[in-house]
C-alpha atoms as a PDB file:
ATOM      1  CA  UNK A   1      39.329 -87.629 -86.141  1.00  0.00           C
ATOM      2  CA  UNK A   2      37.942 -90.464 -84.078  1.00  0.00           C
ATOM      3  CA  UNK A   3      36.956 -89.855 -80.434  1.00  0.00           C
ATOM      4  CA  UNK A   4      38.900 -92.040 -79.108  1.00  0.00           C
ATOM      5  CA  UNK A   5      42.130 -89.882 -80.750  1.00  0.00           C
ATOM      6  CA  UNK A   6      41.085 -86.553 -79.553  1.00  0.00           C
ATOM      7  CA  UNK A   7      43.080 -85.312 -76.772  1.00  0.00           C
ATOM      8  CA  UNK A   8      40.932 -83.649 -73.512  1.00  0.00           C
ATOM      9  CA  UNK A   9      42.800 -80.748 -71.968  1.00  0.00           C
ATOM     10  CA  UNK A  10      42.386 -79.332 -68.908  1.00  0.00           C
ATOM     11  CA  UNK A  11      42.517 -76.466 -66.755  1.00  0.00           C
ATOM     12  CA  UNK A  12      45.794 -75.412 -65.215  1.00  0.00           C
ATOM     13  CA  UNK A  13      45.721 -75.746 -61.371  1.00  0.00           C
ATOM     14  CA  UNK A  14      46.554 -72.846 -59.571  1.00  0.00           C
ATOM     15  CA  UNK A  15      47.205 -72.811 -56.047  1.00  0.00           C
ATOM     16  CA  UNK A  16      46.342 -69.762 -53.601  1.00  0.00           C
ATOM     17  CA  UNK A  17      49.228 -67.682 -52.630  1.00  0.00           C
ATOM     18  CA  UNK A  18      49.859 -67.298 -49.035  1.00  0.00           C
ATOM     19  CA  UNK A  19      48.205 -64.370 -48.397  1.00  0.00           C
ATOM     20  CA  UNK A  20      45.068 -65.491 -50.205  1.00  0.00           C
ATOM     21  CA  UNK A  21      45.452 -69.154 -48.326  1.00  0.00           C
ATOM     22  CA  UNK A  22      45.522 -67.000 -45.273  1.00  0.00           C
ATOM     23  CA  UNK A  23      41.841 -65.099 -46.389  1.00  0.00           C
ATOM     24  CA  UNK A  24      40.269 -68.331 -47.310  1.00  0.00           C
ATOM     25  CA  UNK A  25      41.119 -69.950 -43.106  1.00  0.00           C
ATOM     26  CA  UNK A  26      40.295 -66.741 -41.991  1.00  0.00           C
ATOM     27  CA  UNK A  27      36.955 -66.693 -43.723  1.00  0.00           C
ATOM     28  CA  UNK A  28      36.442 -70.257 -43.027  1.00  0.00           C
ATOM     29  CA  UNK A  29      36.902 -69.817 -39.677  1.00  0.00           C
ATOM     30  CA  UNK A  30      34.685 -67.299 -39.238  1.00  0.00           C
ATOM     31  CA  UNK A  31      31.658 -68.706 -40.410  1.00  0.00           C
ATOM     32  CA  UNK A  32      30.112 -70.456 -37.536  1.00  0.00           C
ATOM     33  CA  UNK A  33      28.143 -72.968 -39.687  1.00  0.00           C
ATOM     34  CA  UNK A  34      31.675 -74.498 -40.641  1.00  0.00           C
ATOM     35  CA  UNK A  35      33.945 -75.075 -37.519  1.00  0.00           C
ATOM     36  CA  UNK A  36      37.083 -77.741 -37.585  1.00  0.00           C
ATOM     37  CA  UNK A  37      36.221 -80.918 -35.877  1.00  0.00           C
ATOM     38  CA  UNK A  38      37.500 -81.511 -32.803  1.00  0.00           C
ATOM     39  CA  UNK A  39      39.676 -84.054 -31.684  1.00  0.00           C
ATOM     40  CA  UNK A  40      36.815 -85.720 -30.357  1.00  0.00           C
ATOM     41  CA  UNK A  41      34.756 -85.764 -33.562  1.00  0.00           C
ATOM     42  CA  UNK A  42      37.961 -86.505 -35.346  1.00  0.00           C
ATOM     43  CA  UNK A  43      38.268 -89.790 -33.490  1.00  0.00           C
ATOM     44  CA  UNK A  44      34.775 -90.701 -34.035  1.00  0.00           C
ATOM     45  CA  UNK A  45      34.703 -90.960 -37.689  1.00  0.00           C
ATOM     46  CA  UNK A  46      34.662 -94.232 -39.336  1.00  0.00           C
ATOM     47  CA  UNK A  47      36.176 -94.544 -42.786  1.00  0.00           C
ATOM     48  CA  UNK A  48      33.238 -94.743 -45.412  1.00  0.00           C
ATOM     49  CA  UNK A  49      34.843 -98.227 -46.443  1.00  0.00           C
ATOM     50  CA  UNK A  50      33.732 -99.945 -43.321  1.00  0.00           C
ATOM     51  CA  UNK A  51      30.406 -98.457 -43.394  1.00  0.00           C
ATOM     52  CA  UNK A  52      29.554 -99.979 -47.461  1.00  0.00           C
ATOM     53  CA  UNK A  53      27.553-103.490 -48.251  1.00  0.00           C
ATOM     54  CA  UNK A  54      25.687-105.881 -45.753  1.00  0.00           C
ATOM     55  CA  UNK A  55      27.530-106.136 -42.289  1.00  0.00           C
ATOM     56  CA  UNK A  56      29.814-109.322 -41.871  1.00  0.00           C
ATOM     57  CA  UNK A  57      28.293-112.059 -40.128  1.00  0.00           C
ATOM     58  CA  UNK A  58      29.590-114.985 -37.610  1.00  0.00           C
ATOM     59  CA  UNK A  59      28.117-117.719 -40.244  1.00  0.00           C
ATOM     60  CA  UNK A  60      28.328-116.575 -43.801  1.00  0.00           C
ATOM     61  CA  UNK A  61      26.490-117.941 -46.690  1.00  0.00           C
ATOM     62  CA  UNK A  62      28.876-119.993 -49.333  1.00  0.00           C
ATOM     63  CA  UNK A  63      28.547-119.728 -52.742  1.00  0.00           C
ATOM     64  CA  UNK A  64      27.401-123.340 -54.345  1.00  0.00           C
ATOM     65  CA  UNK A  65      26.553-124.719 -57.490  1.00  0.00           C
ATOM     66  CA  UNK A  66      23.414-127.010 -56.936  1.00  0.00           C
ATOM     67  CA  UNK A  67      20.767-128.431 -59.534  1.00  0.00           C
ATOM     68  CA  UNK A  68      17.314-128.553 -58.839  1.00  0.00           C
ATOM     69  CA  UNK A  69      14.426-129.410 -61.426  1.00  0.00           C
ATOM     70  CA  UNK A  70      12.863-127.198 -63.233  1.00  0.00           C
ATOM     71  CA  UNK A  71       9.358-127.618 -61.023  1.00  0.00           C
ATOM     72  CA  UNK A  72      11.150-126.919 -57.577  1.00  0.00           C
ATOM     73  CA  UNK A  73      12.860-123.411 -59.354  1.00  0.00           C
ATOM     74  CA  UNK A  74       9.557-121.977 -61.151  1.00  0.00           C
ATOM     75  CA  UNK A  75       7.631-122.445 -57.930  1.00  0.00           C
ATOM     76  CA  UNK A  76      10.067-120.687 -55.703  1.00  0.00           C
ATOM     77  CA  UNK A  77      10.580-118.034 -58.642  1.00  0.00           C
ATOM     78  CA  UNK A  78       6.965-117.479 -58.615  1.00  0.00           C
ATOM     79  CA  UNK A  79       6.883-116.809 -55.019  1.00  0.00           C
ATOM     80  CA  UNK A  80       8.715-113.301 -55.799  1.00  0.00           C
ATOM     81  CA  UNK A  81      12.151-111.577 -54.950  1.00  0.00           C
ATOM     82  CA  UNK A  82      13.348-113.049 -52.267  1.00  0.00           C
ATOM     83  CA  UNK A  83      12.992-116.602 -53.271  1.00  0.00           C
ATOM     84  CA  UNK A  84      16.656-117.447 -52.933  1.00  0.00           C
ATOM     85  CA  UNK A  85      16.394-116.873 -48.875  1.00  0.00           C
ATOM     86  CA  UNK A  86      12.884-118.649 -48.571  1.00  0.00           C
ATOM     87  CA  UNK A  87      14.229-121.979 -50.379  1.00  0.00           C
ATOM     88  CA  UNK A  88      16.870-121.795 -48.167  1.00  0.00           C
ATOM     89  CA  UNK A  89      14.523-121.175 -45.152  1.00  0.00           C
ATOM     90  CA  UNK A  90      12.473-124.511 -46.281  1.00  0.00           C
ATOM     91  CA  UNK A  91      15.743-126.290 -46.698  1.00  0.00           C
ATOM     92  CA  UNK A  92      16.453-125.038 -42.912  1.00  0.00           C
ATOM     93  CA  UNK A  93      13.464-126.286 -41.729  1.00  0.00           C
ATOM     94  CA  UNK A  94      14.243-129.900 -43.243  1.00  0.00           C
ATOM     95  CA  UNK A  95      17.446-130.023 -41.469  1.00  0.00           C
ATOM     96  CA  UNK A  96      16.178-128.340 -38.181  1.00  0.00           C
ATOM     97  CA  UNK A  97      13.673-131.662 -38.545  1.00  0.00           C
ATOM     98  CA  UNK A  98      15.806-134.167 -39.477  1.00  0.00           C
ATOM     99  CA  UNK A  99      18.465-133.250 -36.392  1.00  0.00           C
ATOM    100  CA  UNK A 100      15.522-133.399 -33.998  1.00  0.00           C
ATOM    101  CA  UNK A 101      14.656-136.776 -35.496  1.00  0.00           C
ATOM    102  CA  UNK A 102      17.705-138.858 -35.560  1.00  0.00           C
ATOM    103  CA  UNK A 103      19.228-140.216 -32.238  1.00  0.00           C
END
């Protein structure tokens, strides 16, 4: 039989009664390393999906499809990670000069 055609079986779930639901609080409760939250933590907490990736910026980056020659790519390549954000420094720089330069 092929992996793919075996069935996986699992364990059978099996909730607390209420009396053992009732320990498990109780014990919780008592250990002082593991107190509820209070409201005020509560209302602090930021959902984890906010907190993932680079923060959002006022001016993002677009995605282009641009060809250079084969000279301009091995230098900046050579230059190390990073290289993507230094070309785009230089061509910064070019613009930044060419502003200041025309009337």
């Amino acid at each position: 039989m092929s992996i793919a055609a075996q069935k996986t079986t699992y364990p059978a779930i099996v909730m607390p009664t209420m009396e053992e639901d009732a320990a498990i609080t109780a014990a919780a409760l008592s250990d002082p390393d593991a107190q509820p939250l209070t409201d005020a933590q509560l209302g602090a907490l930021v959902p984890m999906k906010t907190l993932r990736g680079r923060p959002r910026t006022d001016n993002p980056k677009r995605l282009v499809s641009v060809r250079y020659s084969p000279e301009v790519i091995t230098y900046f390549k050579s230059t190390g990670d990073g290289w993507q954000a230094r070309m785009d420094g230089v061509l910064r720089e070019y613009v930044a000069r060419q502003a200041k330069s025309t009337p």
